[in-house]
PDB file of N, CA and C in Angstrom:
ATOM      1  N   UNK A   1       0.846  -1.168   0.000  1.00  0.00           N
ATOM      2  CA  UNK A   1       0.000   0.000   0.000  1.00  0.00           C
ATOM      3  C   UNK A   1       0.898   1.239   0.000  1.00  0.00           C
ATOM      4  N   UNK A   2       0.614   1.810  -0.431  1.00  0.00           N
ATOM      5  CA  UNK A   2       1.576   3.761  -1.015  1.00  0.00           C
ATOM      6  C   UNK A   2       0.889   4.071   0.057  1.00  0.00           C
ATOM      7  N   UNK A   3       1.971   5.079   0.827  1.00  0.00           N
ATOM      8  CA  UNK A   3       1.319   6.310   1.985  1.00  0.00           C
ATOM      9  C   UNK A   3       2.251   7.360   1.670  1.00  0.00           C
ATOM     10  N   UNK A   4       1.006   8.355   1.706  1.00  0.00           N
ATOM     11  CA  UNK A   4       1.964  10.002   1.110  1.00  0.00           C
ATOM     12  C   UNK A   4       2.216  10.339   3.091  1.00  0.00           C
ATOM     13  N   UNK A   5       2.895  10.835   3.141  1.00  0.00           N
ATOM     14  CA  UNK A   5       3.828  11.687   4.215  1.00  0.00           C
ATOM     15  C   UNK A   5       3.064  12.857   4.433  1.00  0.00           C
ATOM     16  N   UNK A   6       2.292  13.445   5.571  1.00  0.00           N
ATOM     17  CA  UNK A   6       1.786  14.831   5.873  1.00  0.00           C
ATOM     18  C   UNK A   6       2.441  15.588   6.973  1.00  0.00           C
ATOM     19  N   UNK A   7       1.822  16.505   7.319  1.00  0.00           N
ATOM     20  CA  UNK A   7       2.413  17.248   8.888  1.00  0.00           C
ATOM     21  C   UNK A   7       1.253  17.322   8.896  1.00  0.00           C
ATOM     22  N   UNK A   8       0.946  17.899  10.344  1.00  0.00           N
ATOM     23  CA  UNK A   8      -0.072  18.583  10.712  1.00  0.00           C
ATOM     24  C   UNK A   8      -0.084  18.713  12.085  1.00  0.00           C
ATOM     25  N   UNK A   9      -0.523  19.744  12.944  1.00  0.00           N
ATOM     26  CA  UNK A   9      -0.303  19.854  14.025  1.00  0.00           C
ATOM     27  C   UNK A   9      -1.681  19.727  14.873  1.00  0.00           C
ATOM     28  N   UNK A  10      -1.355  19.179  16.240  1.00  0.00           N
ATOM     29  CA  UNK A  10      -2.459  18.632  17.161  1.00  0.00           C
ATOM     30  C   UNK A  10      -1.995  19.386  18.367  1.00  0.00           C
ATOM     31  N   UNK A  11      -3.109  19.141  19.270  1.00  0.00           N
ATOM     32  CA  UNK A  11      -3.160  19.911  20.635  1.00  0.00           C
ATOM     33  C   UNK A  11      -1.659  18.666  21.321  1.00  0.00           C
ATOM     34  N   UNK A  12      -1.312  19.154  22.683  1.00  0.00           N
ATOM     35  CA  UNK A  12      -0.291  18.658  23.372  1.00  0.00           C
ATOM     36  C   UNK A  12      -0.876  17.600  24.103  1.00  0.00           C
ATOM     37  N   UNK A  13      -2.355  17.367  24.735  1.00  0.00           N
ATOM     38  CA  UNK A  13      -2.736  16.379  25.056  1.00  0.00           C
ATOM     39  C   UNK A  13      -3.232  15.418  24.675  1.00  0.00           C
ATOM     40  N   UNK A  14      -3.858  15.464  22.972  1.00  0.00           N
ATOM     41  CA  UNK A  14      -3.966  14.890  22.158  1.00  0.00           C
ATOM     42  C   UNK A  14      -2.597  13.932  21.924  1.00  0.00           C
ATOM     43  N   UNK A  15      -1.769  14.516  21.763  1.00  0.00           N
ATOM     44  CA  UNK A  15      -0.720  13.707  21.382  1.00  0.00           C
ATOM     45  C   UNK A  15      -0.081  13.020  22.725  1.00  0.00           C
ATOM     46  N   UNK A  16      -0.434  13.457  23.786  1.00  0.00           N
ATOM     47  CA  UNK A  16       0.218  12.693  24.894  1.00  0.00           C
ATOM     48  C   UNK A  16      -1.101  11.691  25.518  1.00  0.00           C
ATOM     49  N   UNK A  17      -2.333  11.644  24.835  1.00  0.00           N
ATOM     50  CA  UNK A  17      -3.017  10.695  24.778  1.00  0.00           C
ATOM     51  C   UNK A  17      -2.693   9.775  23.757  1.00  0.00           C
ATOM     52  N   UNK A  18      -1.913   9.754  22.350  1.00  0.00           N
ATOM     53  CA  UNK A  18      -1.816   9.118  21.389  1.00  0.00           C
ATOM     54  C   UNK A  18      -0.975   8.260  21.982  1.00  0.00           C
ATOM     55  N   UNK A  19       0.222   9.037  22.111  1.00  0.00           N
ATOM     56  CA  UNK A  19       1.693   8.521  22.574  1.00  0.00           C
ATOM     57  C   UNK A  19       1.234   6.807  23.601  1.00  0.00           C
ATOM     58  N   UNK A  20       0.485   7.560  24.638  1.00  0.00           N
ATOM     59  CA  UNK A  20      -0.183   6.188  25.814  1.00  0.00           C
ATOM     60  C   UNK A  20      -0.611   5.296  25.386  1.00  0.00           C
ATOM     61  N   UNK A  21      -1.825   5.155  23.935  1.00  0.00           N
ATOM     62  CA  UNK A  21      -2.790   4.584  23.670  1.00  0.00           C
ATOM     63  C   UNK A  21      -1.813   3.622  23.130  1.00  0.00           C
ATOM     64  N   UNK A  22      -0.810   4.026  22.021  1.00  0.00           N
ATOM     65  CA  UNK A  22      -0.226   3.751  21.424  1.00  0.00           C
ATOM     66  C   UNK A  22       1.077   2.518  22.406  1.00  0.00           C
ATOM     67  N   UNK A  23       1.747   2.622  23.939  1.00  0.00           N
ATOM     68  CA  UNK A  23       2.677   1.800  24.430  1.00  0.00           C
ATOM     69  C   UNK A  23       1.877   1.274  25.247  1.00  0.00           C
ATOM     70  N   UNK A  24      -0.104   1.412  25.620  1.00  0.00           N
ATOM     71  CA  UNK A  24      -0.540   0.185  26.122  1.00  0.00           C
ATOM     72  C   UNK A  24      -0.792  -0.445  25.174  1.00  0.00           C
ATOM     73  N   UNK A  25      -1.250  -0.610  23.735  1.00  0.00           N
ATOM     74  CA  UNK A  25      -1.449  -1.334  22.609  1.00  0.00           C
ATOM     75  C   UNK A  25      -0.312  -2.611  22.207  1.00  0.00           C
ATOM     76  N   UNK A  26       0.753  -0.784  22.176  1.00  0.00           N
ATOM     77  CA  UNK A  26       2.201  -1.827  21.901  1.00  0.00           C
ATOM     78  C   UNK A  26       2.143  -1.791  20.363  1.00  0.00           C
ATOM     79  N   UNK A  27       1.893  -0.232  20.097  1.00  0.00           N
ATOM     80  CA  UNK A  27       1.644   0.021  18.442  1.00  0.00           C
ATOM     81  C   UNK A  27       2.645   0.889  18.378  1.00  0.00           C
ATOM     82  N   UNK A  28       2.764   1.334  17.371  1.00  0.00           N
ATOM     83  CA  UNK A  28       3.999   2.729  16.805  1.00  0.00           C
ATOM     84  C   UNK A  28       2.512   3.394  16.699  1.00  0.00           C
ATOM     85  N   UNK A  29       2.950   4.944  17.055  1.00  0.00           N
ATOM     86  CA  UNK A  29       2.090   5.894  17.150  1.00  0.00           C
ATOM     87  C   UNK A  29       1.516   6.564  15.939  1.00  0.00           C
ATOM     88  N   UNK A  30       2.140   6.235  15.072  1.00  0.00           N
ATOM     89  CA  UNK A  30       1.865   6.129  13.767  1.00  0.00           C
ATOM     90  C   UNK A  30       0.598   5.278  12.789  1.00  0.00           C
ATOM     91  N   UNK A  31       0.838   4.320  13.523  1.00  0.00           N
ATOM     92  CA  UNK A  31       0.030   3.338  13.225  1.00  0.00           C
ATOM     93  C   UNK A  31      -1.415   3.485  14.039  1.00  0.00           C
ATOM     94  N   UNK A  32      -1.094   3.975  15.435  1.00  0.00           N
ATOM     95  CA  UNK A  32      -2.369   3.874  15.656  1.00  0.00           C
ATOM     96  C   UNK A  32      -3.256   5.015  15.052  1.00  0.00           C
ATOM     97  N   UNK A  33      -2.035   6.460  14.924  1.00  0.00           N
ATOM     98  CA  UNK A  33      -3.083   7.610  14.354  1.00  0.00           C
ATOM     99  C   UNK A  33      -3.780   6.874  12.995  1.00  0.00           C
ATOM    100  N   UNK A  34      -3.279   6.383  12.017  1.00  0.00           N
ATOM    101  CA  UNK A  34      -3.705   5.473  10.844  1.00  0.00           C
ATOM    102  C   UNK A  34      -5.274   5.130  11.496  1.00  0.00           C
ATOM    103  N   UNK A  35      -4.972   3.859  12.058  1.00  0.00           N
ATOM    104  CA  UNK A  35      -6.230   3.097  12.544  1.00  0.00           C
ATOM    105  C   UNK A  35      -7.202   4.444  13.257  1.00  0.00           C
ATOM    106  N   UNK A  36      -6.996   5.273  13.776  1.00  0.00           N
ATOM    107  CA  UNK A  36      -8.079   6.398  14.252  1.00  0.00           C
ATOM    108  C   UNK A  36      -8.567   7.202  12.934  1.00  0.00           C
ATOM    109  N   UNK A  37      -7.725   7.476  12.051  1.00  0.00           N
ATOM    110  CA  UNK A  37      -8.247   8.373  11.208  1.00  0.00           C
ATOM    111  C   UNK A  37      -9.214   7.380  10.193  1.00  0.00           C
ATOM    112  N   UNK A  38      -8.965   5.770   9.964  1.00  0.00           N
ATOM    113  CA  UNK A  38      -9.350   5.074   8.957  1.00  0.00           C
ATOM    114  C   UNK A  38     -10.773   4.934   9.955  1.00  0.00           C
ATOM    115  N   UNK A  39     -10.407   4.652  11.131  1.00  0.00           N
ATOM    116  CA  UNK A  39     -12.329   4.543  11.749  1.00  0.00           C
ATOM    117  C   UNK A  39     -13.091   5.716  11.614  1.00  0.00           C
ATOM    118  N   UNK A  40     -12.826   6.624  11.967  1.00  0.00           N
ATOM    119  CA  UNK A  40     -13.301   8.529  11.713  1.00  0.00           C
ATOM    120  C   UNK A  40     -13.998   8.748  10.781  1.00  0.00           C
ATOM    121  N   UNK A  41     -13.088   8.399   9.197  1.00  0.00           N
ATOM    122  CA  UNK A  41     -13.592   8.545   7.945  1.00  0.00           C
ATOM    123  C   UNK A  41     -14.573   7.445   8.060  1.00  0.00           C
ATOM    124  N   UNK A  42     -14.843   5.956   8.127  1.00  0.00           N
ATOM    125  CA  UNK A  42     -15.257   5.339   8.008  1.00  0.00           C
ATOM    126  C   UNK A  42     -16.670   5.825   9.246  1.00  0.00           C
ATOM    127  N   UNK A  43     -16.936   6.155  10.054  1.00  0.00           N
ATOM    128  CA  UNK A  43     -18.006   6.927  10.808  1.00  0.00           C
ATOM    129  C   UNK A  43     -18.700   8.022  10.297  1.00  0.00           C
ATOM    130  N   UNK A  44     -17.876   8.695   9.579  1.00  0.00           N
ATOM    131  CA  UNK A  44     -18.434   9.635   9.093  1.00  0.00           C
ATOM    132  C   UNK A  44     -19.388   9.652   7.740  1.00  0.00           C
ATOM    133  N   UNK A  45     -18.769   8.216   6.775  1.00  0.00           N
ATOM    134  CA  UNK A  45     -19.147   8.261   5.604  1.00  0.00           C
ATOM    135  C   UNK A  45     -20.588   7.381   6.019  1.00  0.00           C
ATOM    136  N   UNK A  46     -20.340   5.998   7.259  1.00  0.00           N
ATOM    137  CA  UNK A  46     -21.637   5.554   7.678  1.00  0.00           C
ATOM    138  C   UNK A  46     -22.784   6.904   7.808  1.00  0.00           C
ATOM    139  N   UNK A  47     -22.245   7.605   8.639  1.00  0.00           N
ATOM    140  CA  UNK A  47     -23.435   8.436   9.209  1.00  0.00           C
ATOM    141  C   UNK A  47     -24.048   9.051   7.893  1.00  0.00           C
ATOM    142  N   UNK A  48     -23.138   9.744   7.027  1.00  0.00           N
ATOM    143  CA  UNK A  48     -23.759  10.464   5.661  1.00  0.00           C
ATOM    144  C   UNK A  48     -24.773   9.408   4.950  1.00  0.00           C
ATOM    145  N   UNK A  49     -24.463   8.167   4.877  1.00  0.00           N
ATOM    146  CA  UNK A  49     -25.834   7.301   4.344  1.00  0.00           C
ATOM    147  C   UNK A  49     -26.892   7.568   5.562  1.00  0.00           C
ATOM    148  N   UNK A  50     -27.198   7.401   6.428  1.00  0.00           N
ATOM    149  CA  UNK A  50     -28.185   6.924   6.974  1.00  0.00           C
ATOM    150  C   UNK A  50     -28.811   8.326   8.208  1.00  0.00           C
ATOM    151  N   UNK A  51     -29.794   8.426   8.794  1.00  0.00           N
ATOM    152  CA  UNK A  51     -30.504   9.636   9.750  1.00  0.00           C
ATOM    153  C   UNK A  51     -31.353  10.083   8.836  1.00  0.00           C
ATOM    154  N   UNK A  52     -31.533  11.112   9.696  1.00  0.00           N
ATOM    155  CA  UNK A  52     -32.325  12.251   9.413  1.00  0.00           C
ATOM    156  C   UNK A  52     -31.804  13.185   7.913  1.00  0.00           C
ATOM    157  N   UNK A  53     -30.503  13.238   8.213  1.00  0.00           N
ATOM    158  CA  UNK A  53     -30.332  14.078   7.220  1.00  0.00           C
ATOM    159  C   UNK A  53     -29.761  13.428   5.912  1.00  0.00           C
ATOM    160  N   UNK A  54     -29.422  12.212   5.731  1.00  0.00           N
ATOM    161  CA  UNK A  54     -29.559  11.654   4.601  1.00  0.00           C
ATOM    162  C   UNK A  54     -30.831  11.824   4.466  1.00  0.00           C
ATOM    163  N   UNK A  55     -32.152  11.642   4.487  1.00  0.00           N
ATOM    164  CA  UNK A  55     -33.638  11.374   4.433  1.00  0.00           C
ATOM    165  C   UNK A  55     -33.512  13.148   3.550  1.00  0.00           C
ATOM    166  N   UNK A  56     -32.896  13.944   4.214  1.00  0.00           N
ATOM    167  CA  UNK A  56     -33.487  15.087   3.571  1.00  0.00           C
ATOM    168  C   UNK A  56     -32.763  15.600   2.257  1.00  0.00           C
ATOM    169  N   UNK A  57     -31.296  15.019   2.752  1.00  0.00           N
ATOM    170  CA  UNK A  57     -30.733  15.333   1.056  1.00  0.00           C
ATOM    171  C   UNK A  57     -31.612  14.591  -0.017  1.00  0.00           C
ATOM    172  N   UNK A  58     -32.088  12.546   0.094  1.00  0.00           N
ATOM    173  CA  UNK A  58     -32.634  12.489  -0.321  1.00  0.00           C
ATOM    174  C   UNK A  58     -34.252  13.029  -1.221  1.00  0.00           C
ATOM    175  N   UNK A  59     -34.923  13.305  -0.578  1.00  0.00           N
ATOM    176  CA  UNK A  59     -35.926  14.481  -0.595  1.00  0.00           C
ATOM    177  C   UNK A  59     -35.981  15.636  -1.260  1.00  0.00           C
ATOM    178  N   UNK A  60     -34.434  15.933  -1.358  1.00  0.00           N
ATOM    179  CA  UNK A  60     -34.070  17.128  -2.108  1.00  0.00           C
ATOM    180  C   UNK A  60     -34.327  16.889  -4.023  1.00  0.00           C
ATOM    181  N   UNK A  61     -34.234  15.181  -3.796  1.00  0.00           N
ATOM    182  CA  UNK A  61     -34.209  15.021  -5.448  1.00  0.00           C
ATOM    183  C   UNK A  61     -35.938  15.040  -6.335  1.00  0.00           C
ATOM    184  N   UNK A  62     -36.528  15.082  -5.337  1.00  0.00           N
ATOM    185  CA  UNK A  62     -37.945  15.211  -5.793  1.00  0.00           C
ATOM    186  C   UNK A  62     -38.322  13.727  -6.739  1.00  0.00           C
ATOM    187  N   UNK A  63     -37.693  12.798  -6.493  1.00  0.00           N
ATOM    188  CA  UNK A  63     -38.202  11.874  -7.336  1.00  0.00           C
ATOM    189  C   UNK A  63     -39.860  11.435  -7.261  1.00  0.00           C
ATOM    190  N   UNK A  64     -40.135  11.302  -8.587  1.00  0.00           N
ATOM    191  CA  UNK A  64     -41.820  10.970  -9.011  1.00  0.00           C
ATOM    192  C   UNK A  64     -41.761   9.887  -9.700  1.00  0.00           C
ATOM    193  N   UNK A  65     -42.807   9.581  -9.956  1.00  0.00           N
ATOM    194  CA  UNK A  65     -42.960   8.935 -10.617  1.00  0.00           C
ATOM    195  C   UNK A  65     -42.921   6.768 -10.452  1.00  0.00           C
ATOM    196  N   UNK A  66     -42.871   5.934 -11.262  1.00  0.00           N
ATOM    197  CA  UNK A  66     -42.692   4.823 -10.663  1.00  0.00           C
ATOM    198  C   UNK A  66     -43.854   3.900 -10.405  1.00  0.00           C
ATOM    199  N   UNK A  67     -43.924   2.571 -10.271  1.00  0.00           N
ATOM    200  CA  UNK A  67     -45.316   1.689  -9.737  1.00  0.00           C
ATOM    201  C   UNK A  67     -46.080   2.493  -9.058  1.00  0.00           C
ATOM    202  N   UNK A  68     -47.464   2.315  -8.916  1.00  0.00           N
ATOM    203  CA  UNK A  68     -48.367   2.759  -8.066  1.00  0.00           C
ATOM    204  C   UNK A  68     -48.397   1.976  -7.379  1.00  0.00           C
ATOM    205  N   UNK A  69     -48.464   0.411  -7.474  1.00  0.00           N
ATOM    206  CA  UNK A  69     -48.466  -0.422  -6.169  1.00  0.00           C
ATOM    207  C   UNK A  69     -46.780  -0.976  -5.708  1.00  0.00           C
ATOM    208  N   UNK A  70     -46.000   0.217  -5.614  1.00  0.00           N
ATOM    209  CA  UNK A  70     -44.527  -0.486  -5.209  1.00  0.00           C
ATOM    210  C   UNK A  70     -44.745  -0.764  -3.975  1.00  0.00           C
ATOM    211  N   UNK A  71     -45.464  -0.230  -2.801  1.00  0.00           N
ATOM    212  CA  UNK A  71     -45.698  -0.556  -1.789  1.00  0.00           C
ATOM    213  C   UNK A  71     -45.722  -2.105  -1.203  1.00  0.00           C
ATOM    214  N   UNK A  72     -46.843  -2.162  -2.157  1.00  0.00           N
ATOM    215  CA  UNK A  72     -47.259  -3.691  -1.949  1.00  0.00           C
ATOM    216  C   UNK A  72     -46.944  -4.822  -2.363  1.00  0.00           C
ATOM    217  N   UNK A  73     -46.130  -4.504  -3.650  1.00  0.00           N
ATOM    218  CA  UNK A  73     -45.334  -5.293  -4.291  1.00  0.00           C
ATOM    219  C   UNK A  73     -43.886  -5.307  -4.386  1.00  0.00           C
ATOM    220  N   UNK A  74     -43.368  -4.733  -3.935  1.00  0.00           N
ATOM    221  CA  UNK A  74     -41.623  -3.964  -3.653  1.00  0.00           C
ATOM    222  C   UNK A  74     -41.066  -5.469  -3.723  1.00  0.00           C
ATOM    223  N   UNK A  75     -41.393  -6.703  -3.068  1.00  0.00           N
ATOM    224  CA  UNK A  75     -40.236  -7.722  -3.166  1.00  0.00           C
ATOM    225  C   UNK A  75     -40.825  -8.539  -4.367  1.00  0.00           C
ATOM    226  N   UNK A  76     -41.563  -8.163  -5.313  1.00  0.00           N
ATOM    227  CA  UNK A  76     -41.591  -8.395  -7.066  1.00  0.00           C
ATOM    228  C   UNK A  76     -40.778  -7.883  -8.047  1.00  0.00           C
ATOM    229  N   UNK A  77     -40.463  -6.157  -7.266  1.00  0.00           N
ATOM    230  CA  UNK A  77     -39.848  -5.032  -8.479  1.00  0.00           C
ATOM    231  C   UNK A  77     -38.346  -4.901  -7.436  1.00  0.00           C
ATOM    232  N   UNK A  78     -38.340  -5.897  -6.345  1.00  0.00           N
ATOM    233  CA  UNK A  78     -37.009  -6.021  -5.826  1.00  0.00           C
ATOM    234  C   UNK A  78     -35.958  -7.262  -6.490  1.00  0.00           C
ATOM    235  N   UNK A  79     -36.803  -7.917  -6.636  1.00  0.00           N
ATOM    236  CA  UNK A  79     -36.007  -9.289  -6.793  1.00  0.00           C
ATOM    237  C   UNK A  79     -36.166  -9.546  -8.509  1.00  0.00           C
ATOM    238  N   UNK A  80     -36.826  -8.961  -9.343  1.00  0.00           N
ATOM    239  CA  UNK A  80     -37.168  -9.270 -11.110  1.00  0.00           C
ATOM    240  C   UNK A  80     -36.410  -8.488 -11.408  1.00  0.00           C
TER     241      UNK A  80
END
């Protein structure tokens, strides 16, 4: 796997929480920021599918149209 190289700067307790998390694990601190940022993104992109406010971006598209009985028939026009 390719990893590009960044900086970026964090608060002092942030990183002296990393540093800990990181020699009770028994990880390189590196690795664990990795594994925090890959769950983060991965939380964040869950949440954008699903709530309230997915429901309203959805909504935003105005879709019409479609079966009149999809209701009742949805696992016909699910599964054909």
């Amino acid at each position: 796997m390719q990893m590009t190289q960044k900086s970026f700067y964090i608060e002092d307790y942030i990183y002296q929480d990393l540093t800990q998390l990181a020699q009770m694990n028994k990880v390189p601190t590196a690795e664990l920021m990795r594994q925090l940022i890959k769950a983060g993104i991965k939380g964040v992109k869950t949440k954008a599918k699903s709530g309230p406010d997915f429901l309203l971006r959805l909504a935003e598209y105005q879709l019409a149209g479609g079966p009149k009985d999809l209701a009742k028939h949805h696992d016909k026009y699910t599964w054909e």
